[in-house]
Protein backbone atom coordinates (compact mmCIF):
# COMPACT_ATOMS: atom_id res chain seq x y z
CA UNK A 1 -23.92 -4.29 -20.21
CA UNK A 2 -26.92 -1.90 -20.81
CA UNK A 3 -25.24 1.19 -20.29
CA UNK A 4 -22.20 2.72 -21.15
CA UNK A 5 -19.03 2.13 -18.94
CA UNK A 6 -18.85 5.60 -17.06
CA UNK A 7 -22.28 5.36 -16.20
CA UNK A 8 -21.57 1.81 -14.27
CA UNK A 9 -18.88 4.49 -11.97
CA UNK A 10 -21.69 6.19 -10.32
CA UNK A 11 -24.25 2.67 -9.52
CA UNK A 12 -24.44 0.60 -6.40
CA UNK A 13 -21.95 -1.69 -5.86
CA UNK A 14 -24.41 -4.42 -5.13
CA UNK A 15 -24.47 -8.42 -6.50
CA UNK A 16 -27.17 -6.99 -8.86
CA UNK A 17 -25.35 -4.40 -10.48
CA UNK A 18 -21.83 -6.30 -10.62
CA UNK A 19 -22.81 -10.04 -10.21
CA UNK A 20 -18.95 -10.67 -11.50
CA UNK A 21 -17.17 -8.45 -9.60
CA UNK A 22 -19.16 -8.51 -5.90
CA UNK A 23 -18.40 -11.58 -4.09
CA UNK A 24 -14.66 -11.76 -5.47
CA UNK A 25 -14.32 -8.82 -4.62
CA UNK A 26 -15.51 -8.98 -0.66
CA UNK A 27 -14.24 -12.40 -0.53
CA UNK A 28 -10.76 -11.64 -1.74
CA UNK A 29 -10.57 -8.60 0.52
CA UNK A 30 -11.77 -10.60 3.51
CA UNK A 31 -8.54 -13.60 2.58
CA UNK A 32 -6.18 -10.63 1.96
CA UNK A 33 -6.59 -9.11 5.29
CA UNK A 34 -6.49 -12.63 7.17
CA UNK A 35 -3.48 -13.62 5.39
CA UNK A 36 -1.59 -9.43 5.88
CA UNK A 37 -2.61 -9.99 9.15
CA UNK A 38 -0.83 -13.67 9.98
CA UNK A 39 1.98 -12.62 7.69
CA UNK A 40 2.51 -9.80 9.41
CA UNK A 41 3.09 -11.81 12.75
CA UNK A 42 4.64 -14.27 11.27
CA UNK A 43 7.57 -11.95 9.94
CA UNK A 44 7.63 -9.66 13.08
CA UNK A 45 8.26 -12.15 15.48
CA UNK A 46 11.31 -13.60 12.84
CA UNK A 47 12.43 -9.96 12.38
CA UNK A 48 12.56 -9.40 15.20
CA UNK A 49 15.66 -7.19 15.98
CA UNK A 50 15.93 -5.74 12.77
CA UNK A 51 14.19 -2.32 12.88
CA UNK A 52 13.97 -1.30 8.94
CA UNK A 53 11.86 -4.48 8.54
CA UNK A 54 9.20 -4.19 11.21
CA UNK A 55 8.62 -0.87 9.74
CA UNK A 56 8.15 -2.17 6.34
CA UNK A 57 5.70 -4.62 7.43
CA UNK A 58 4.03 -1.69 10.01
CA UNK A 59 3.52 -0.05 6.98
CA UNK A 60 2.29 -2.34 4.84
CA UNK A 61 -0.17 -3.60 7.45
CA UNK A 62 -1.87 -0.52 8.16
CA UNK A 63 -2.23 0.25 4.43
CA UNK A 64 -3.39 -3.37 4.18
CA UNK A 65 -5.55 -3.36 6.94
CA UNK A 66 -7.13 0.30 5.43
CA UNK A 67 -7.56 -0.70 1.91
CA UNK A 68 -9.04 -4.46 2.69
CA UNK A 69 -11.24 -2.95 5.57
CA UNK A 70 -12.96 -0.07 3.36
CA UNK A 71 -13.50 -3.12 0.39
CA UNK A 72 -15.46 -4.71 2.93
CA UNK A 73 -17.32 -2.01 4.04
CA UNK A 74 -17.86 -0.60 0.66
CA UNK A 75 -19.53 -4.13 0.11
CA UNK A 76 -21.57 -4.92 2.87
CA UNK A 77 -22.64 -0.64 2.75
CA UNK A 78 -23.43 -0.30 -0.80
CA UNK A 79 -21.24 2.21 -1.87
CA UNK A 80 -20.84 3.50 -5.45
CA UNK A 81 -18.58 1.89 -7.40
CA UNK A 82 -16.37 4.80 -8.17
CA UNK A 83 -15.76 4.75 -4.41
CA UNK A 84 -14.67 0.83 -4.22
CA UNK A 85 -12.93 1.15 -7.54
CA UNK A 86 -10.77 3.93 -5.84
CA UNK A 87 -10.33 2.40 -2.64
CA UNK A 88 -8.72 -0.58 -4.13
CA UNK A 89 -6.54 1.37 -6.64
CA UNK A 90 -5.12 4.04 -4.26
CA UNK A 91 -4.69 1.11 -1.23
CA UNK A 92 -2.86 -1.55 -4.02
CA UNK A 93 -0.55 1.67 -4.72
CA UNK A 94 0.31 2.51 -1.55
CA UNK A 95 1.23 -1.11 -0.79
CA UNK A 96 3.36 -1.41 -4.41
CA UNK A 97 5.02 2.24 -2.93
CA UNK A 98 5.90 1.10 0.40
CA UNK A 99 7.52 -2.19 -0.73
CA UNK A 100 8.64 -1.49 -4.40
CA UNK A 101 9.54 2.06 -3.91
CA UNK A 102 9.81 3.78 -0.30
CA UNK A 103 11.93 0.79 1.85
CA UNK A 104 14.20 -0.99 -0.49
CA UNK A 105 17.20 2.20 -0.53
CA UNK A 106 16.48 1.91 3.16
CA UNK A 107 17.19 -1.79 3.70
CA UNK A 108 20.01 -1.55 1.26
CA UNK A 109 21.76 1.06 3.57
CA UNK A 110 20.52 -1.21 7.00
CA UNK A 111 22.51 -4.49 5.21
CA UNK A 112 25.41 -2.88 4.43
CA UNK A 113 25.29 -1.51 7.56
CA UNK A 114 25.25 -4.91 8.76
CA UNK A 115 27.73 -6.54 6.92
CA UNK A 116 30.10 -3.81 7.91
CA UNK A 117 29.74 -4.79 11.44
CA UNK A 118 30.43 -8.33 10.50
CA UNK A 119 33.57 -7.31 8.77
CA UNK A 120 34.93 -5.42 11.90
CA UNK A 121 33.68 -7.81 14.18
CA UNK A 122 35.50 -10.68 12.26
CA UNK A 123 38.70 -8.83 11.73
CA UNK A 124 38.66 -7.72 15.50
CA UNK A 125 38.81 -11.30 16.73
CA UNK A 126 40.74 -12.93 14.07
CA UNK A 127 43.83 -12.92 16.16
CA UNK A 128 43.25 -15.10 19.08
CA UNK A 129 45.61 -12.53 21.50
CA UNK A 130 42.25 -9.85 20.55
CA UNK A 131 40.28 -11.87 22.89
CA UNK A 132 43.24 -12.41 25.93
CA UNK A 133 43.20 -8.79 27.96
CA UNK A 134 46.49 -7.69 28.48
CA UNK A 135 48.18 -7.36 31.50
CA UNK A 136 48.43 -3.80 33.09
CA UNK A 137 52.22 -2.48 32.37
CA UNK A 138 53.59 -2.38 35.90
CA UNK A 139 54.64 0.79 36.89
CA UNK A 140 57.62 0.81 39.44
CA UNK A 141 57.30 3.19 42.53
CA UNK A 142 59.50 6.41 43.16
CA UNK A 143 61.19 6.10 46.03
C-alpha cells in the first residue's frame, strides 16, 4: 500500500492496482451467477405450485443476476473501484433483504395458510359417510 486507503476508492480496478482482490473477485462473481442461475431452476421446477416461493427465488435471481453481472463488467471494463465496491455491497444487501427480511412474514402467512387447509381437509373426510353422497330425500307427489 503506497497510498492511503480512500485514495485506492477512486483507482482502476485492474490486476495491477488490486492484484488480491481482481481475479477473486471476477471469478467468484462468474461461480455465483452459474450456481443462482442452476439453483434457481433447480428450486422452481420443485416449487413448483407454491407461488410465495417462486417469487422469492424471482427475486433473488434478478438481484443475483444484476449484482454478479455488473462485477463482471466492472472487471473486464475497468471501472473504479468505488463503483465495484458499491455494486457488490448494495447487490449482497438486496439479496440478505429479500431472503432475511422482505419474504419470510410472507411464507409464514402462505404455511399456515397451508396447514389450515390440511386441517379442514382432514377433518372433512375423517368420517368415511363425508365421502358417500347422500341420497336425494324423495319428495312424494300431490295428487
Amino acid at each position: 500500500m503506497t497510498l492511503p486507503p480512500w485514495e485506492y476508492l477512486f483507482t482502476a480496478f485492474n490486476s495491477k492496482n488490486f492484484p488480491d482482490l481482481f481475479h477473486p473477485t471476477w471469478i467468484a462473481s462468474l461461480v455465483l451467477l452459474i450456481a443462482l442461475i442452476v439453483l434457481y431452476n433447480v428450486r422452481t421446477r420443485r416449487l413448483h405450485r407454491h407461488a410465495p416461493y417462486l417469487d422469492m427465488w424471482e427475486w433473488l435471481l434478478w438481484a443475483g443476476l444484476i449484482t454478479f453481472s455488473l462485477l463482471i463488467v466492472g472487471a473486464l471494463f475497468v471501472f473504479d473501484f468505488f463503483l465495484v465496491l458499491t455494486t457488490a455491497i448494495i447487490g449482497l444487501a438486496v439479496m440478505v433483504w429479500v431472503r432475511f427480511r422482505r419474504f419470510p412474514p410472507i411464507l409464514a402467512a402462505y404455511e399456515q395458510r397451508l396447514a389450515r387447509q390440511r386441517y379442514f381437509t382432514r377433518t372433512t373426510f375423517s368420517r368415511p359417510e363425508a365421502t358417500i353422497r347422500p341420497k336425494p330425500a324423495r319428495r312424494r307427489r300431490r295428487r
